[in-house]
N, C-alpha and C. Protein backbone atom coordinates (compact mmCIF):
# COMPACT_ATOMS: atom_id res chain seq x y z
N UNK A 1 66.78 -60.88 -55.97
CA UNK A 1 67.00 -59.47 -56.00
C UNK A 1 68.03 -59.16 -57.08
N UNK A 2 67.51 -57.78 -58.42
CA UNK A 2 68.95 -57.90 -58.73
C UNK A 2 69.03 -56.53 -58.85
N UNK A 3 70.23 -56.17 -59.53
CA UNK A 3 70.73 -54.43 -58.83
C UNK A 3 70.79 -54.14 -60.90
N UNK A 4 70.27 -53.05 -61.03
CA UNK A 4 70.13 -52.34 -62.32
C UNK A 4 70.88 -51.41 -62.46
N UNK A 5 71.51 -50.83 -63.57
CA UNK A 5 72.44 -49.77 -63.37
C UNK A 5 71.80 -48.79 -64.17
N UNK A 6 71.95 -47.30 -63.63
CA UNK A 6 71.00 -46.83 -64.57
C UNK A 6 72.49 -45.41 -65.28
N UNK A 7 73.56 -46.45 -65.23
CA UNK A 7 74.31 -45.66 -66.61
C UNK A 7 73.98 -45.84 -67.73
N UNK A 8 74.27 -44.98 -68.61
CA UNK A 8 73.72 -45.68 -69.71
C UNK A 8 75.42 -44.84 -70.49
N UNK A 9 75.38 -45.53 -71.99
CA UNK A 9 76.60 -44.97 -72.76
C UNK A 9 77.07 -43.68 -72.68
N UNK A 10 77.75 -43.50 -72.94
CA UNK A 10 78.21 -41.90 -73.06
C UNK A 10 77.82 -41.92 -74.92
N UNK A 11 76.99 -40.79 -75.35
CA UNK A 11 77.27 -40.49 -76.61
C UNK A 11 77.28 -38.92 -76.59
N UNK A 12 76.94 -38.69 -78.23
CA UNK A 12 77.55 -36.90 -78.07
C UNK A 12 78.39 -36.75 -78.75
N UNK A 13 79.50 -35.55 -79.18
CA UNK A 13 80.71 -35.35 -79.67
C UNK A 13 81.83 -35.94 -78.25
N UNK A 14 81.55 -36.18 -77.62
CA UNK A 14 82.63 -36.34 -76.62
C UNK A 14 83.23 -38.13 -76.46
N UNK A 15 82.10 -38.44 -76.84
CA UNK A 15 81.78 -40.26 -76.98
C UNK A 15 83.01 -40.28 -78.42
N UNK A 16 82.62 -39.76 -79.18
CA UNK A 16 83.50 -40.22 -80.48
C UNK A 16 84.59 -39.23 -81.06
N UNK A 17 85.04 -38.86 -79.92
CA UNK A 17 86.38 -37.84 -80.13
C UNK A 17 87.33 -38.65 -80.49
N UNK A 18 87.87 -38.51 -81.98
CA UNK A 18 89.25 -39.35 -82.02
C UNK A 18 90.30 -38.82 -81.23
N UNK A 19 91.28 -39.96 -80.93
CA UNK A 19 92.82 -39.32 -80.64
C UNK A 19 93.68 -38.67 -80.94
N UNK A 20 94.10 -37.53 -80.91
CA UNK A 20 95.17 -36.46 -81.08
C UNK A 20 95.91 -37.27 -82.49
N UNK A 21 96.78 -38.31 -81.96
CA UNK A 21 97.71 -38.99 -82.74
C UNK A 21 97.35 -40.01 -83.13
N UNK A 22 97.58 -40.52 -84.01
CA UNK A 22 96.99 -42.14 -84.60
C UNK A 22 97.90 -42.94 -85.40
N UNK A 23 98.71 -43.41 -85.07
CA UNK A 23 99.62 -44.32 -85.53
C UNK A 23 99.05 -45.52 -86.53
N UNK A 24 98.05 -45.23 -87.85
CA UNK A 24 98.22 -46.23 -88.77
C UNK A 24 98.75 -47.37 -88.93
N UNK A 25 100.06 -47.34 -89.37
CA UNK A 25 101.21 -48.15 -89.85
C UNK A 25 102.43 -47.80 -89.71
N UNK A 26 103.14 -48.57 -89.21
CA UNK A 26 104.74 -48.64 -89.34
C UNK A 26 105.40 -49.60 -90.45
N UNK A 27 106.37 -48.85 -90.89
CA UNK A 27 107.72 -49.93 -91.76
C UNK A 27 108.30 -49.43 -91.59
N UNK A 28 109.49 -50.38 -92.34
CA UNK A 28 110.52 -50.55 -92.65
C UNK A 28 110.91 -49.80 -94.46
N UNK A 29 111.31 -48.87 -94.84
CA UNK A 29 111.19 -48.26 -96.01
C UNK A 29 112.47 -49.03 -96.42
N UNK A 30 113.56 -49.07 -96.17
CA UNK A 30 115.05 -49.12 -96.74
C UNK A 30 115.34 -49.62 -95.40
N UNK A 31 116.67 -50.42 -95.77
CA UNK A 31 117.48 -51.33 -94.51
C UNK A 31 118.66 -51.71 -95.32
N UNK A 32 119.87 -51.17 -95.26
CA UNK A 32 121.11 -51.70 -95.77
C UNK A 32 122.44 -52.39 -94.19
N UNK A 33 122.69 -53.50 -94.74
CA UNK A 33 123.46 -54.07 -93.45
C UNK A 33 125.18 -54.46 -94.62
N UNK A 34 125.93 -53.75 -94.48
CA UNK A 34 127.29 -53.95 -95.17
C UNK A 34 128.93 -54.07 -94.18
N UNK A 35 129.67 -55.39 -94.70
CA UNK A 35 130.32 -55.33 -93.62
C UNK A 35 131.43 -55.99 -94.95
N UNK A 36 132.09 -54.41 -95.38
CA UNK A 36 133.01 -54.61 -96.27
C UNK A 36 134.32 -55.38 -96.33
N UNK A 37 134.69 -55.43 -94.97
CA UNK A 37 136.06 -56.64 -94.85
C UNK A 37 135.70 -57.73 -94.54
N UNK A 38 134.33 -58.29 -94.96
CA UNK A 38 134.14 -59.71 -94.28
C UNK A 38 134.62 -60.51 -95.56
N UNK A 39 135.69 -61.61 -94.84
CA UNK A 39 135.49 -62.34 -93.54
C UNK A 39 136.62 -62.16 -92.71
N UNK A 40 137.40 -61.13 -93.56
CA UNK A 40 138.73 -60.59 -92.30
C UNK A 40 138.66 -59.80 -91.67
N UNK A 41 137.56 -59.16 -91.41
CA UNK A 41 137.11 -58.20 -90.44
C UNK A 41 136.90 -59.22 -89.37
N UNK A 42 136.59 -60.18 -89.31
CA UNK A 42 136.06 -61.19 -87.87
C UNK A 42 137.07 -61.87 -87.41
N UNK A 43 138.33 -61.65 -88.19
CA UNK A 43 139.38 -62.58 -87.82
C UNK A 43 140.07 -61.28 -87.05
N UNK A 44 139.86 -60.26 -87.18
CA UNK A 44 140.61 -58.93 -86.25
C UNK A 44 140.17 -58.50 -85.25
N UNK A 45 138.65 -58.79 -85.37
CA UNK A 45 137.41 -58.21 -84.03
C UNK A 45 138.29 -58.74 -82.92
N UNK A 46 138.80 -57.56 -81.89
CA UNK A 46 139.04 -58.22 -80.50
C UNK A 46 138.48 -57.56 -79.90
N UNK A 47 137.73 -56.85 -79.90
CA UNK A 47 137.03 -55.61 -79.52
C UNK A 47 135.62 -55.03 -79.55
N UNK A 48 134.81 -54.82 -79.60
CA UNK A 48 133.82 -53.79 -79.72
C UNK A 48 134.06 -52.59 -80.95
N UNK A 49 133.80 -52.40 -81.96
CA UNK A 49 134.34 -51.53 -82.88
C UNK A 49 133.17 -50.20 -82.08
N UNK A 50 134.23 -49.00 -82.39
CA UNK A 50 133.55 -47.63 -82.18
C UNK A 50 132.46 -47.47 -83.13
N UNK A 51 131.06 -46.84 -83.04
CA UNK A 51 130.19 -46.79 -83.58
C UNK A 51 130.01 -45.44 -83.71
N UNK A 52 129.68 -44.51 -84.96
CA UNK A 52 128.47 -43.27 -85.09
C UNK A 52 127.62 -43.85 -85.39
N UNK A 53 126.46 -42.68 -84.99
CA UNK A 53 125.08 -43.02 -85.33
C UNK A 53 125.02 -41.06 -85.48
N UNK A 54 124.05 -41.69 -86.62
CA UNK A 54 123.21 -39.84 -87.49
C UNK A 54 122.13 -40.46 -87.22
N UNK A 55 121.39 -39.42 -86.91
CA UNK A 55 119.74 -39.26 -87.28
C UNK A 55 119.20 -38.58 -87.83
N UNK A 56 118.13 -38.61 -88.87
CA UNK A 56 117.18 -37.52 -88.85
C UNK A 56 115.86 -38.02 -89.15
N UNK A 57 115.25 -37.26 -88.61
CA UNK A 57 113.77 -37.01 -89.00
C UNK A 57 113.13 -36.30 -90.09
N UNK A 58 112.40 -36.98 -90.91
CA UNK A 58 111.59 -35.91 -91.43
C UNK A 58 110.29 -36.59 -91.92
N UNK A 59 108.79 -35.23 -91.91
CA UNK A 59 107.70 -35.36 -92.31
C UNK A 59 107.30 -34.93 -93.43
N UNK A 60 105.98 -35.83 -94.22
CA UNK A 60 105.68 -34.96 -95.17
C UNK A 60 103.98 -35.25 -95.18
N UNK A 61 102.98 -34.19 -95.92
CA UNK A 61 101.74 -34.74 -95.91
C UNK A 61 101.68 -35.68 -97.09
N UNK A 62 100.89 -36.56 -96.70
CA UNK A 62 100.86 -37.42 -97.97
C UNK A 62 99.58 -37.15 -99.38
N UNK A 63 98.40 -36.25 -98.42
CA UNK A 63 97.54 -35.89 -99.46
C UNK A 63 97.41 -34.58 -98.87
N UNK A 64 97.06 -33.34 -100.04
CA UNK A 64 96.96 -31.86 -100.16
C UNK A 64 95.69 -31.88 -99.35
N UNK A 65 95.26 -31.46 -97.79
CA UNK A 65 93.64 -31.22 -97.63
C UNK A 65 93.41 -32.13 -96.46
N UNK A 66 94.50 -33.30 -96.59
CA UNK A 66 94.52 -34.54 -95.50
C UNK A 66 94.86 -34.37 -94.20
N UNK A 67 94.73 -35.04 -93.33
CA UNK A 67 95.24 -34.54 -92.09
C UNK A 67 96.69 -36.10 -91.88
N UNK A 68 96.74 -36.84 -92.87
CA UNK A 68 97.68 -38.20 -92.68
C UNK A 68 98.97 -37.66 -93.07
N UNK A 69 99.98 -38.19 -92.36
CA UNK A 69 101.47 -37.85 -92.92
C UNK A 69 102.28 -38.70 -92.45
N UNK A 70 103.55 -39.02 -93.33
CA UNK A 70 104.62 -39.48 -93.24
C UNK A 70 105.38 -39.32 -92.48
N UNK A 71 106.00 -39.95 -91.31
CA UNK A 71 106.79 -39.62 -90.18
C UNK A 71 108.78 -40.85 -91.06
N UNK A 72 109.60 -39.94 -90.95
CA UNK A 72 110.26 -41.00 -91.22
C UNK A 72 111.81 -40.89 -90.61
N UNK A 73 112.14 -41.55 -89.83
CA UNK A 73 113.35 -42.21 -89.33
C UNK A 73 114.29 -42.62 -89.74
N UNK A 74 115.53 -41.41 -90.27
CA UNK A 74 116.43 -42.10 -90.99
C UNK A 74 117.96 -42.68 -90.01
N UNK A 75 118.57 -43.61 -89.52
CA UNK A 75 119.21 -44.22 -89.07
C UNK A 75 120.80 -44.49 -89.81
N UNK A 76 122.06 -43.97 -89.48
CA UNK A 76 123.09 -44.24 -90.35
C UNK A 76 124.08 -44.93 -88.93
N UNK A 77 124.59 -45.97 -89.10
CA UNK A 77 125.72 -46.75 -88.18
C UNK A 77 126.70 -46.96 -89.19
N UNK A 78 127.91 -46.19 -88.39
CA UNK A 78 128.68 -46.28 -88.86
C UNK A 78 130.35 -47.01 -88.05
N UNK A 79 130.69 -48.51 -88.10
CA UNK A 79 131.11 -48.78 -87.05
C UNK A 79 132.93 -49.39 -87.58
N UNK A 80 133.94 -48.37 -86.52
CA UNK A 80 135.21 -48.51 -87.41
C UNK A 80 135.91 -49.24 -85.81
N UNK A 81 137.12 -50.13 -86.57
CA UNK A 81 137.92 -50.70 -86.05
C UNK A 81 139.20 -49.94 -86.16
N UNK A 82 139.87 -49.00 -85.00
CA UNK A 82 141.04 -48.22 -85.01
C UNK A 82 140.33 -47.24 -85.69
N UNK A 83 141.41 -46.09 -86.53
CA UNK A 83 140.66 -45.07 -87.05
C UNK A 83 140.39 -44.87 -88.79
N UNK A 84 140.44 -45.80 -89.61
CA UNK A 84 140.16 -46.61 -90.83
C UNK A 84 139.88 -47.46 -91.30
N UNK A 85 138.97 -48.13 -90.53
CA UNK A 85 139.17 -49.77 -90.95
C UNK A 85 137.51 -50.10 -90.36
N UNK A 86 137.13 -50.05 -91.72
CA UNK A 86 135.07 -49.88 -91.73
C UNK A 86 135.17 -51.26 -91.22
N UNK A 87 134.12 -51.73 -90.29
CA UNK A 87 133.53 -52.84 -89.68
C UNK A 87 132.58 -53.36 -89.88
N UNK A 88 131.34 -52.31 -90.17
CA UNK A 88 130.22 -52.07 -90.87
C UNK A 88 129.63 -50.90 -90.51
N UNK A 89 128.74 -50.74 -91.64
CA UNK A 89 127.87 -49.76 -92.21
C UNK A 89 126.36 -50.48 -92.09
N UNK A 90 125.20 -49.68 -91.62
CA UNK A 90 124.50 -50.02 -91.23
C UNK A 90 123.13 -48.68 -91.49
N UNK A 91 122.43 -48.84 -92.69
CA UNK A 91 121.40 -47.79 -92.83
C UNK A 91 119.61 -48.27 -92.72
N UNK A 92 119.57 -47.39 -91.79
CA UNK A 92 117.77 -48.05 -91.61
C UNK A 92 117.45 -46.96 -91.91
N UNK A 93 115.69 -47.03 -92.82
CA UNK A 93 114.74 -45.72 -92.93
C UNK A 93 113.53 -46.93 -92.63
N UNK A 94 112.85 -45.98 -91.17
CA UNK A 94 111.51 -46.64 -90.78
C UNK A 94 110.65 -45.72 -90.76
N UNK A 95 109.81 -46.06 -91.49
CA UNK A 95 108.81 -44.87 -91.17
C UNK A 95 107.26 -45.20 -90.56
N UNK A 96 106.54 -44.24 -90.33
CA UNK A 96 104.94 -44.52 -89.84
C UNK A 96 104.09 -43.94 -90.46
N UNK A 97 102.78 -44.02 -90.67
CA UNK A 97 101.81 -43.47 -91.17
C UNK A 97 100.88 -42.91 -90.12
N UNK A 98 100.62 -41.59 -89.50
CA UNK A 98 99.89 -40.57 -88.62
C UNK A 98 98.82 -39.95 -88.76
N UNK A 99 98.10 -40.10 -88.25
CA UNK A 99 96.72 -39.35 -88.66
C UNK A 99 96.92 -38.57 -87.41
N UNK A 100 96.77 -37.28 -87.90
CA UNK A 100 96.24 -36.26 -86.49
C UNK A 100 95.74 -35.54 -86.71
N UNK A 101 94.99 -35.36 -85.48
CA UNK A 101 93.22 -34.84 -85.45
C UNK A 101 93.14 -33.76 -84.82
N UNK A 102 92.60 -32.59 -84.95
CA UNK A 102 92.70 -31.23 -83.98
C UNK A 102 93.89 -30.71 -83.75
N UNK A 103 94.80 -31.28 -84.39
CA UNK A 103 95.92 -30.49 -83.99
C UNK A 103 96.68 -29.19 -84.87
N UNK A 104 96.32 -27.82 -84.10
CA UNK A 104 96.56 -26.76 -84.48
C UNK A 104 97.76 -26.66 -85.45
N UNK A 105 97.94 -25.69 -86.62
CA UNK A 105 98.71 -25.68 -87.33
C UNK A 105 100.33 -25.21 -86.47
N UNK A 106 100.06 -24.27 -85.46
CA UNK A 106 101.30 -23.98 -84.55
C UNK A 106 101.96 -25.30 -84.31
N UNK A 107 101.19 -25.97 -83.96
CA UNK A 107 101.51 -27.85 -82.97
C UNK A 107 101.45 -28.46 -83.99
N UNK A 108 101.73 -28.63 -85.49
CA UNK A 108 101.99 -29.71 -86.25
C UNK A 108 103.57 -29.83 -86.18
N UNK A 109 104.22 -28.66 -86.22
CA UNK A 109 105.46 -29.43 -86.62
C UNK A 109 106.35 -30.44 -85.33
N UNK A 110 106.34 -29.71 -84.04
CA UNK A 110 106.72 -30.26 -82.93
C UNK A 110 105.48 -31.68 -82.66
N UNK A 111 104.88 -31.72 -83.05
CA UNK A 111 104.12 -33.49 -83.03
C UNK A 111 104.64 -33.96 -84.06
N UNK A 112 104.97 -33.87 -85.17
CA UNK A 112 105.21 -34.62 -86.24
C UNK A 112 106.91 -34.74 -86.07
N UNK A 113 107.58 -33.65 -85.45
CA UNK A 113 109.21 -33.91 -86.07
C UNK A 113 109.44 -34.79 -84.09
N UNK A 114 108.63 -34.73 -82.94
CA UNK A 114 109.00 -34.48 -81.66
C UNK A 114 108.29 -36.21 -81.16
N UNK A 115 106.70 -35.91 -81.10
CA UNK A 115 106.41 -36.92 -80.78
C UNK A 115 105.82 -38.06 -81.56
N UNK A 116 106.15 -37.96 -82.65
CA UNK A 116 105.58 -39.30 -83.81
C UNK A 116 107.13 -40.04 -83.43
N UNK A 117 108.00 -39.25 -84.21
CA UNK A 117 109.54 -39.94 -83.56
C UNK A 117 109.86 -40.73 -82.76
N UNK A 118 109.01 -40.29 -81.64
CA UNK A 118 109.38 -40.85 -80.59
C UNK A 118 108.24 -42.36 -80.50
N UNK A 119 107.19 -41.94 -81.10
CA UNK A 119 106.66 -43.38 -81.07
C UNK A 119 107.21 -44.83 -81.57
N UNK A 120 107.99 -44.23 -82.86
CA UNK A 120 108.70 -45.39 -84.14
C UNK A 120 109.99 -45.40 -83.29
N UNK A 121 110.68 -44.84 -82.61
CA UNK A 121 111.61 -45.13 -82.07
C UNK A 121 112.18 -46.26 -81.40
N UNK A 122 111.75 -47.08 -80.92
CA UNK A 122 111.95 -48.41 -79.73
C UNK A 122 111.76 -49.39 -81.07
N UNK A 123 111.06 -48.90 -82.19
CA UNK A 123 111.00 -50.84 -83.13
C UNK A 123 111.93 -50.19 -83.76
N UNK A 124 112.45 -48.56 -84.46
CA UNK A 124 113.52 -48.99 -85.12
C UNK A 124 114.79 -48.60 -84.55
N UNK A 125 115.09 -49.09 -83.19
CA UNK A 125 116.07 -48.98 -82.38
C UNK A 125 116.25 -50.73 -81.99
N UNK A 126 115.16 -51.64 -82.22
CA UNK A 126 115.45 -52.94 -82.10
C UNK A 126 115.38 -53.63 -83.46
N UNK A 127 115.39 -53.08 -84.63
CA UNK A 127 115.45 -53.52 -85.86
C UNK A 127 117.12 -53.49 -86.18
N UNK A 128 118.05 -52.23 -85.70
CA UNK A 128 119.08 -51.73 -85.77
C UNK A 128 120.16 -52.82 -84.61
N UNK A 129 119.05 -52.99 -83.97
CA UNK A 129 120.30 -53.93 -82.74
C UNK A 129 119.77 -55.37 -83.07
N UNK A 130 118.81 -55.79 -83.89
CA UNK A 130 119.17 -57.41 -84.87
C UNK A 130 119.50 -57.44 -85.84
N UNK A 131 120.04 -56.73 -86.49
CA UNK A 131 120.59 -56.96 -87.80
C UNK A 131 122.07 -56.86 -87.48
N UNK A 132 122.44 -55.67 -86.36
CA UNK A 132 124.10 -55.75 -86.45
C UNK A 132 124.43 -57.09 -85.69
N UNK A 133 123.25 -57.70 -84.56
CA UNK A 133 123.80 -58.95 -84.37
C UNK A 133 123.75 -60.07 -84.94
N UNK A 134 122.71 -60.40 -86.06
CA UNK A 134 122.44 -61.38 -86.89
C UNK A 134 123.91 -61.00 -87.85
N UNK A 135 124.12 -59.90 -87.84
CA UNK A 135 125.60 -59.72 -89.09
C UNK A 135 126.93 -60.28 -88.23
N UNK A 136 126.79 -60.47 -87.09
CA UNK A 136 128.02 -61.21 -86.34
C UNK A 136 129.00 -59.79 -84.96
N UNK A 137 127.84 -59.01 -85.42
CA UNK A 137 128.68 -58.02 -84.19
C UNK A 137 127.66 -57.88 -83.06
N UNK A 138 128.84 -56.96 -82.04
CA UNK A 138 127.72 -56.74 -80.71
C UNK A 138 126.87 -55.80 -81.59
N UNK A 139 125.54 -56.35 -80.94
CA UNK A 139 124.04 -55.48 -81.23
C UNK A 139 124.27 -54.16 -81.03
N UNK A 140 123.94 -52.80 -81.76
CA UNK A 140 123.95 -51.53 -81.34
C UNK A 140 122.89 -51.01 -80.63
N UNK A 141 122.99 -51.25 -79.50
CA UNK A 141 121.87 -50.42 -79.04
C UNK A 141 121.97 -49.14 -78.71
N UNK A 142 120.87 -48.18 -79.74
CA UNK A 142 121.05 -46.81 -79.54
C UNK A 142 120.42 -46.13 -78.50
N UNK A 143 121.09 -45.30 -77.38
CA UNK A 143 120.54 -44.53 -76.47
C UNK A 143 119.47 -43.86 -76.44
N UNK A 144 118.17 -43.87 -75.55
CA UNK A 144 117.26 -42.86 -75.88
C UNK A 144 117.50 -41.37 -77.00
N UNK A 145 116.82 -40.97 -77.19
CA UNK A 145 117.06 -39.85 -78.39
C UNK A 145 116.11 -38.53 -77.68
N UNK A 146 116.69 -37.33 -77.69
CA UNK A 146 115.85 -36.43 -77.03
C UNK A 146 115.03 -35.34 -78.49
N UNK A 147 114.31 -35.86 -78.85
CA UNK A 147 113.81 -35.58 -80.23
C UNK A 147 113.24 -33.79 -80.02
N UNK A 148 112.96 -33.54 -78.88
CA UNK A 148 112.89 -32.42 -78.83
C UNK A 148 113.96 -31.64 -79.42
N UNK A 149 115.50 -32.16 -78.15
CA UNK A 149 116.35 -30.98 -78.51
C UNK A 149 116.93 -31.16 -80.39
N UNK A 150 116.66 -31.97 -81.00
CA UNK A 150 116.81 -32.48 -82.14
C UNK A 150 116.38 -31.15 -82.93
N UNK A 151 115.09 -31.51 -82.46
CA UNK A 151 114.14 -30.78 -83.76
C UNK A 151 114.64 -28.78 -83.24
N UNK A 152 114.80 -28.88 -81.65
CA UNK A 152 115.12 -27.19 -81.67
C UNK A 152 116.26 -27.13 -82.07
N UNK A 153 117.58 -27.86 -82.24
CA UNK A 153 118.50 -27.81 -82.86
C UNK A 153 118.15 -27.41 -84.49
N UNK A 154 117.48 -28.50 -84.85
CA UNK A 154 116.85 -27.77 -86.84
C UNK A 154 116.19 -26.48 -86.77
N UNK A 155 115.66 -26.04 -85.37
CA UNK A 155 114.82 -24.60 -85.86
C UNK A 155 115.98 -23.59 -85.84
N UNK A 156 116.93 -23.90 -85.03
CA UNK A 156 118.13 -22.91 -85.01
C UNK A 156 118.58 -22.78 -85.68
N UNK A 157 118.65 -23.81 -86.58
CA UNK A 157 120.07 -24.42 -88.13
C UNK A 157 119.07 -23.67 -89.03
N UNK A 158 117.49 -23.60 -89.13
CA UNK A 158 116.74 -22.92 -89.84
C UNK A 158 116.59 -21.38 -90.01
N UNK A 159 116.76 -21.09 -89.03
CA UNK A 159 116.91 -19.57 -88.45
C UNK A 159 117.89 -18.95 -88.94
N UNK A 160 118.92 -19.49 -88.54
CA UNK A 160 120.49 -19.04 -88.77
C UNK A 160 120.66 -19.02 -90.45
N UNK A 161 120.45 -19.98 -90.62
CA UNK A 161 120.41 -19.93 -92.44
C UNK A 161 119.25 -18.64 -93.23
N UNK A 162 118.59 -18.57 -92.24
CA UNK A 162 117.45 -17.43 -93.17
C UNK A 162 117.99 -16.29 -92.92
N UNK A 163 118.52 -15.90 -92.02
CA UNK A 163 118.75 -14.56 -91.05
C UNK A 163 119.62 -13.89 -92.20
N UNK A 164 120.96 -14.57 -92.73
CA UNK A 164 121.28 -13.69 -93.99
C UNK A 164 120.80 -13.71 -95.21
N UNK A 165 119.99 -14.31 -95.32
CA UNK A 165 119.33 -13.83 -96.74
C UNK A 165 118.07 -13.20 -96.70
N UNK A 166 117.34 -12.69 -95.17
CA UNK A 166 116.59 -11.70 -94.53
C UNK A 166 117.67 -10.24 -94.69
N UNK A 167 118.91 -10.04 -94.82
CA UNK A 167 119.71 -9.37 -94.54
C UNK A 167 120.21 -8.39 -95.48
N UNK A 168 120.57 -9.29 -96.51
CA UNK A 168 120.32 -9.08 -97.89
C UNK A 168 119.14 -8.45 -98.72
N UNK A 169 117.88 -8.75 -98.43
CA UNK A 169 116.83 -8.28 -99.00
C UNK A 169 116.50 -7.08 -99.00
């Protein structure tokens, strides 16, 4: 006895709908690791040196007509011992290559500055915490990132900057 199935494929437009987002490729664009008082910076380390970290984001299309674009991750560590005394400096730019599909011109910028970000985020948040430990310090590991309030922070900084020269006109 045997049992037949009488599904058969799904085809149609619905069968070969690409995905919203499409993550291509990731790199590494630029990576600087500098640790200007070495080797007497390691003879002082008793501590954990205080760290900044900057971010930004930014996109661009890569062809006029295309739907592919540049997502890119710029990373600055900046890590001091007391309140002058550089420990290291630490610059990553990672970026990805995005294809997105159907997505309305309203919804490009919050996918491209919000959730591409957030995809490249975790490799270049562990690219950033082996290099400061391969350089001889504790690893930086950077805290989740809320890329939303990021990017509504730039629409505000955008706003605010237009509003007087709307004012003027």
């Amino acid at each position: 006895m045997s049992e037949q199935s009488t599904a058969t494929p799904a085809t149609g437009p619905a069968a070969r709908a690409p995905t919203p987002i499409t993550l291509n490729l990731q790199y590494t664009k630029d990576l600087s690791f500098e640790v200007p008082g070495a080797p007497q910076i390691f003879i002082n380390l008793r501590e954990a040196p205080k760290v900044d970290i900057a971010l930004d984001v930014q996109a661009r299309r890569l062809q006029e007509g295309q739907e592919n674009f540049e997502v890119t991750l710029q990373i600055r560590c900046e890590a001091k011992l007391g309140a002058d005394t550089t420990a290291f400096i630490a610059e990553l730019v990672y970026c990805g290559i995005f294809t997105l599909n159907g997505i309305g011109p309203e919804m490009l910028e919050p996918v491209l500055l919000v959730e591409c970000p957030r995809l490249l985020f975790p490799f270049a948040r562990n690219i950033l915490a082996e290099v400061t430990r391969d350089g001889g310090f504790p690893p930086v590991m950077l805290a989740p990132i809320d890329f939303v309030a990021l990017w509504q922070n730039r629409r505000a900084q955008q706003q605010a900057a237009a509003a007087p020269a709307q004012g003027n006109a």
